[in-house]
Protein backbone atom coordinates (compact mmCIF):
# COMPACT_ATOMS: atom_id res chain seq x y z
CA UNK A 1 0.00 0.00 0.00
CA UNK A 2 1.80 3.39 -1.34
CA UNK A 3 0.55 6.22 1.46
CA UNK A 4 1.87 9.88 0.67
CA UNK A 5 2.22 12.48 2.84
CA UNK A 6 -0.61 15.39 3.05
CA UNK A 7 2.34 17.94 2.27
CA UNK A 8 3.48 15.87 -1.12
CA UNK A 9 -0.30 14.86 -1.88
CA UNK A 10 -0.98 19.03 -2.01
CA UNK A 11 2.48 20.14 -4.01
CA UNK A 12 1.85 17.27 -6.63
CA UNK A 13 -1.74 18.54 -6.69
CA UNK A 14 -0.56 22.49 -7.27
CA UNK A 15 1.84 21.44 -9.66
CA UNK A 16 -0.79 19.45 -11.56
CA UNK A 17 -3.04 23.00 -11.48
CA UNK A 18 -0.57 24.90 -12.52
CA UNK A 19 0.02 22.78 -15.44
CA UNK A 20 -3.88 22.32 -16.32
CA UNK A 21 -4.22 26.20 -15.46
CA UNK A 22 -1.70 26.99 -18.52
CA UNK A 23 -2.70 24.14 -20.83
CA UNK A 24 -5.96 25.88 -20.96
CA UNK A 25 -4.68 29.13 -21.49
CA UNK A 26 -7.42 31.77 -20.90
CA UNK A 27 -8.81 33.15 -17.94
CA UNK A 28 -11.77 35.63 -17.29
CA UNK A 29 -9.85 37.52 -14.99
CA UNK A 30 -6.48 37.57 -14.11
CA UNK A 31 -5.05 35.48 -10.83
CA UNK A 32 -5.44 36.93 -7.90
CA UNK A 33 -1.97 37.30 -7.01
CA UNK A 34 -1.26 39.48 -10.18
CA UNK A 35 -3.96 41.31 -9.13
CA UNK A 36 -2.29 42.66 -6.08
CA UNK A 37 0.91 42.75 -7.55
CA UNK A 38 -0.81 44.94 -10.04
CA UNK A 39 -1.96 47.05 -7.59
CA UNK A 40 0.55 47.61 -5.28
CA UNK A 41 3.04 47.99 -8.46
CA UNK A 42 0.55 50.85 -10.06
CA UNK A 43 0.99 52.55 -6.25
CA UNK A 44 4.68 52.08 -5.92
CA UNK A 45 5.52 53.16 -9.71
CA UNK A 46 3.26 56.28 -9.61
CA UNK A 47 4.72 57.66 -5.99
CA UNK A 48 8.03 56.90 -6.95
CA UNK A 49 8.01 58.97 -10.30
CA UNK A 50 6.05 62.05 -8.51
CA UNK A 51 8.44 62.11 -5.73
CA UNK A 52 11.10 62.15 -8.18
CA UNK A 53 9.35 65.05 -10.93
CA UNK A 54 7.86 67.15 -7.81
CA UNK A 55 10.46 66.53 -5.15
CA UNK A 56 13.75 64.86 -5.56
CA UNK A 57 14.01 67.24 -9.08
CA UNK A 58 13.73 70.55 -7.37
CA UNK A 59 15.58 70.20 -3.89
CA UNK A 60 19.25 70.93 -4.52
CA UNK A 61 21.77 68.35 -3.63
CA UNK A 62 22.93 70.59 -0.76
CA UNK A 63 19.91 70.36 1.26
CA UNK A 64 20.27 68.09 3.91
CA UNK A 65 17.33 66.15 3.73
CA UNK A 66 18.06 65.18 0.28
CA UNK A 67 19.83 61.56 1.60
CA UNK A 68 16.82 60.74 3.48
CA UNK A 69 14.54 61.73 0.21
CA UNK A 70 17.43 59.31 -2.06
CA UNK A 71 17.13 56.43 0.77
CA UNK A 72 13.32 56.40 0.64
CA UNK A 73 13.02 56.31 -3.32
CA UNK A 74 16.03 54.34 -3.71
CA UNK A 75 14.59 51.74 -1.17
CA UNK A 76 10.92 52.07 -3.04
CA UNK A 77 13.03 51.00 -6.44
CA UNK A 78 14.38 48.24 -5.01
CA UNK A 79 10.90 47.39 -4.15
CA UNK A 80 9.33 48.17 -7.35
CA UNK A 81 11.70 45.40 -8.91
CA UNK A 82 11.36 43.09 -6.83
CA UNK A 83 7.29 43.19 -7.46
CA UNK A 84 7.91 43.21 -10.97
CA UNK A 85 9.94 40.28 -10.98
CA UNK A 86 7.43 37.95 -8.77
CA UNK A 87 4.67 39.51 -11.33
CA UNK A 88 6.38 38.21 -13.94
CA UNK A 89 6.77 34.93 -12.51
CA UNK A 90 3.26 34.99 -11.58
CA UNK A 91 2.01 36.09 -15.20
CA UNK A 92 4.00 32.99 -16.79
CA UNK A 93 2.89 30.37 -14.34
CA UNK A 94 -1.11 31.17 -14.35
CA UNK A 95 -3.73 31.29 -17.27
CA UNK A 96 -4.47 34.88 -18.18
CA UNK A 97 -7.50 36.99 -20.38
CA UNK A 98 -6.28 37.64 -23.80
CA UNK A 99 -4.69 41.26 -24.37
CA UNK A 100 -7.38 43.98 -24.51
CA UNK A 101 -7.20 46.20 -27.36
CA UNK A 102 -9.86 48.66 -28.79
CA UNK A 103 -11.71 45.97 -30.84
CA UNK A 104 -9.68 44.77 -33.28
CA UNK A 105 -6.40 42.44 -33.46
CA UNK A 106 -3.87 44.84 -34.23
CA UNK A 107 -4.42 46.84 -30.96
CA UNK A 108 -4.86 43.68 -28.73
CA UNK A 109 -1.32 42.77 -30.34
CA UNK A 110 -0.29 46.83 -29.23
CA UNK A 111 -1.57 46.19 -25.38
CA UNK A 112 -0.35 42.99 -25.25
CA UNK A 113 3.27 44.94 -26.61
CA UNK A 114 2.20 47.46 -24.07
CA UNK A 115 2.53 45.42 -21.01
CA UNK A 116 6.20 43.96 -22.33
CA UNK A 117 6.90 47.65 -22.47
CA UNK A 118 5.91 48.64 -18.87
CA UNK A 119 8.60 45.20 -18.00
CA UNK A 120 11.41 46.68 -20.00
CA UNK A 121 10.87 50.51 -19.10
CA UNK A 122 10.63 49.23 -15.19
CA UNK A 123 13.89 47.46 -15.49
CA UNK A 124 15.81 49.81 -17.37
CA UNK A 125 14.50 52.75 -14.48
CA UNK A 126 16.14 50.61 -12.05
CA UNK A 127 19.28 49.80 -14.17
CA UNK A 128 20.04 53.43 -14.80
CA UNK A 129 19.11 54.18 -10.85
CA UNK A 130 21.88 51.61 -9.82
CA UNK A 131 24.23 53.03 -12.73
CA UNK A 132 23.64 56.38 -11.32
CA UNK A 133 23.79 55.38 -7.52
CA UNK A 134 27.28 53.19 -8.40
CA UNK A 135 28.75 56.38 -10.39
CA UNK A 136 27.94 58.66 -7.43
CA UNK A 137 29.01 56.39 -4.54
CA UNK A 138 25.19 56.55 -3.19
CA UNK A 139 25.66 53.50 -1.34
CA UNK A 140 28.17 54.86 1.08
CA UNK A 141 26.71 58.41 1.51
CA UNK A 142 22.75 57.44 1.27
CA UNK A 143 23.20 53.49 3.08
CA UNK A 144 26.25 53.27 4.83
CA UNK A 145 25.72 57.14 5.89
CA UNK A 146 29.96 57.70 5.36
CA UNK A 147 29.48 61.56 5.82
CA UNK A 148 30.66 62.29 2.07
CA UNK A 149 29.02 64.94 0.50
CA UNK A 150 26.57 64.13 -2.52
CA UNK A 151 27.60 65.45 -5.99
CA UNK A 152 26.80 68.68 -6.57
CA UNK A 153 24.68 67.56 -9.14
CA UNK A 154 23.52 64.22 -10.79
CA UNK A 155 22.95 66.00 -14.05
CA UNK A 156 26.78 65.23 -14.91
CA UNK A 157 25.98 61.56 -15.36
CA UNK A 158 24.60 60.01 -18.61
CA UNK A 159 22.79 57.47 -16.58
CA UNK A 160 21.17 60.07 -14.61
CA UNK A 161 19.90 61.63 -17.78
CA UNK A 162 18.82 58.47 -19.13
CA UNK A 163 16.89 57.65 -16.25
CA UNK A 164 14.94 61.01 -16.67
CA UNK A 165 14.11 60.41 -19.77
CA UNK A 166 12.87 56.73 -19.24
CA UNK A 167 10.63 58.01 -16.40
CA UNK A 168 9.20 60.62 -18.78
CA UNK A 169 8.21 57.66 -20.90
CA UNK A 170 6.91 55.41 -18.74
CA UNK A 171 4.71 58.46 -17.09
CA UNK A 172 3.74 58.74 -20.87
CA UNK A 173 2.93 54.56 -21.10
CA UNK A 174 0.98 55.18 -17.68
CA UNK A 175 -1.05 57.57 -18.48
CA UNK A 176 -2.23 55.89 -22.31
CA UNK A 177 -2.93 52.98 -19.95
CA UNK A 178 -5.09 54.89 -17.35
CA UNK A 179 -6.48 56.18 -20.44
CA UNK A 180 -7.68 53.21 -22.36
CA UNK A 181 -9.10 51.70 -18.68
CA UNK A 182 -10.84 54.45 -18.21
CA UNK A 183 -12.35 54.00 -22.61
CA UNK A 184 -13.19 50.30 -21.75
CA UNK A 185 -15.37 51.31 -18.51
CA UNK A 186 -17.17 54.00 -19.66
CA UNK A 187 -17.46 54.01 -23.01
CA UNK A 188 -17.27 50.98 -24.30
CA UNK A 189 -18.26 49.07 -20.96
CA UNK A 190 -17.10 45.61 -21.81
CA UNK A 191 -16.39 44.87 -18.40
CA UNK A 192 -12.34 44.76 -19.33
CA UNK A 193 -11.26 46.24 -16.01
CA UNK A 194 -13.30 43.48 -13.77
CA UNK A 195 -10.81 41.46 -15.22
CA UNK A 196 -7.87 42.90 -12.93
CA UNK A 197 -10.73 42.77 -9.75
CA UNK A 198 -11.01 39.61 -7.35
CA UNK A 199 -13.59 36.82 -7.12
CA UNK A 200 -15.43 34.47 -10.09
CA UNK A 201 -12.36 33.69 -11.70
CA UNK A 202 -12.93 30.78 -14.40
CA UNK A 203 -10.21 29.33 -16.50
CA UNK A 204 -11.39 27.92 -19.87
CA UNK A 205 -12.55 24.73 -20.49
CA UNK A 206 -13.85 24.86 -16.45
């Protein structure tokens, strides 16, 4: 008589959803840990680009408080990455509503594009944000508190630049996206943002 144990009985049984969950393919909404990732990502992203347009932008480097404002959205992009990495992990592993365009193929192929976008513009923020925080010795002065001076200004460093300009364009991606939510609910009302909501998830073929 083969007995397993409760704890192998429930992984072999997960595994065995997850596979059936991506066989299938489609899902009426999306899982509900994507969902808060979503979430908490759309919170995090947004508050760490107006801190750094409204705030970080316009206090000069000599202001004192300016290490505790670099620790805080330095800390938050560490943060952001990490959630975008378990998202992704989560969005390959689970079955998932096709991409929602305006109506026709070519722009559910342009918001499916869309969301690699928001991946690659997330990861090259934080790229350029380490660049600039390696070039600048951030990590002693900001972490390890050394008692160096910042620079008197980050403008001197390409990454620096770069990393405005990618936060420009991701503001830019956000808002389109905010946009075409906001076209699906109340003009077309197609029910497309119940999708990223929880509760009476079905996966196709249920």
């Amino acid at each position: 008589m083969n007995v397993h144990a409760p704890s192998t009985v429930l992984a072999d049984h997960g595994r065995r959803a997850h596979g059936v969950e991506r066989r299938r393919g489609r899902a009426s909404k999306y899982h509900p840990a994507l969902v808060l990732l979503h979430w908490l990502l759309a919170w995090f992203i947004i508050a760490s680009l107006l801190f750094g347009f409204f705030v970080l932008r316009v206090v000069p480097n000599t202001d004192a408080r300016k290490i505790d404002m670099l620790e805080w959205h330095m800390g938050l992009g560490v943060a952001i990455l990490a959630a975008m990495l378990l998202r992704l992990v989560v969005r390959w592993r689970t079955a998932r509503p096709a991409p929602a365009g305006l109506g026709t193929p070519a722009s559910a192929r342009a918001a499916g594009r869309a969301h690699v976008a928001f991946y690659v513009l997330v990861a090259c923020m934080v790229a350029t944000g380490y660049a600039t925080g390696l070039l600048a010795h951030l990590n002693d002065i900001v972490f390890a508190r050394n008692g160096a001076p910042l620079p008197p200004s980050f403008d001197a460093y390409p990454t620096f630049r770069l990393h405005g300009w990618i936060a420009a364009s991701l503001a830019v991606l956000i808002t389109l996206h905010v946009l075409g939510a906001l076209w699906h609910g109340l003009v077309r009302r197609d029910g497309v943002m119940r999708r990223m909501g929880w509760g009476g998830r079905r996966i196709e073929g249920d």
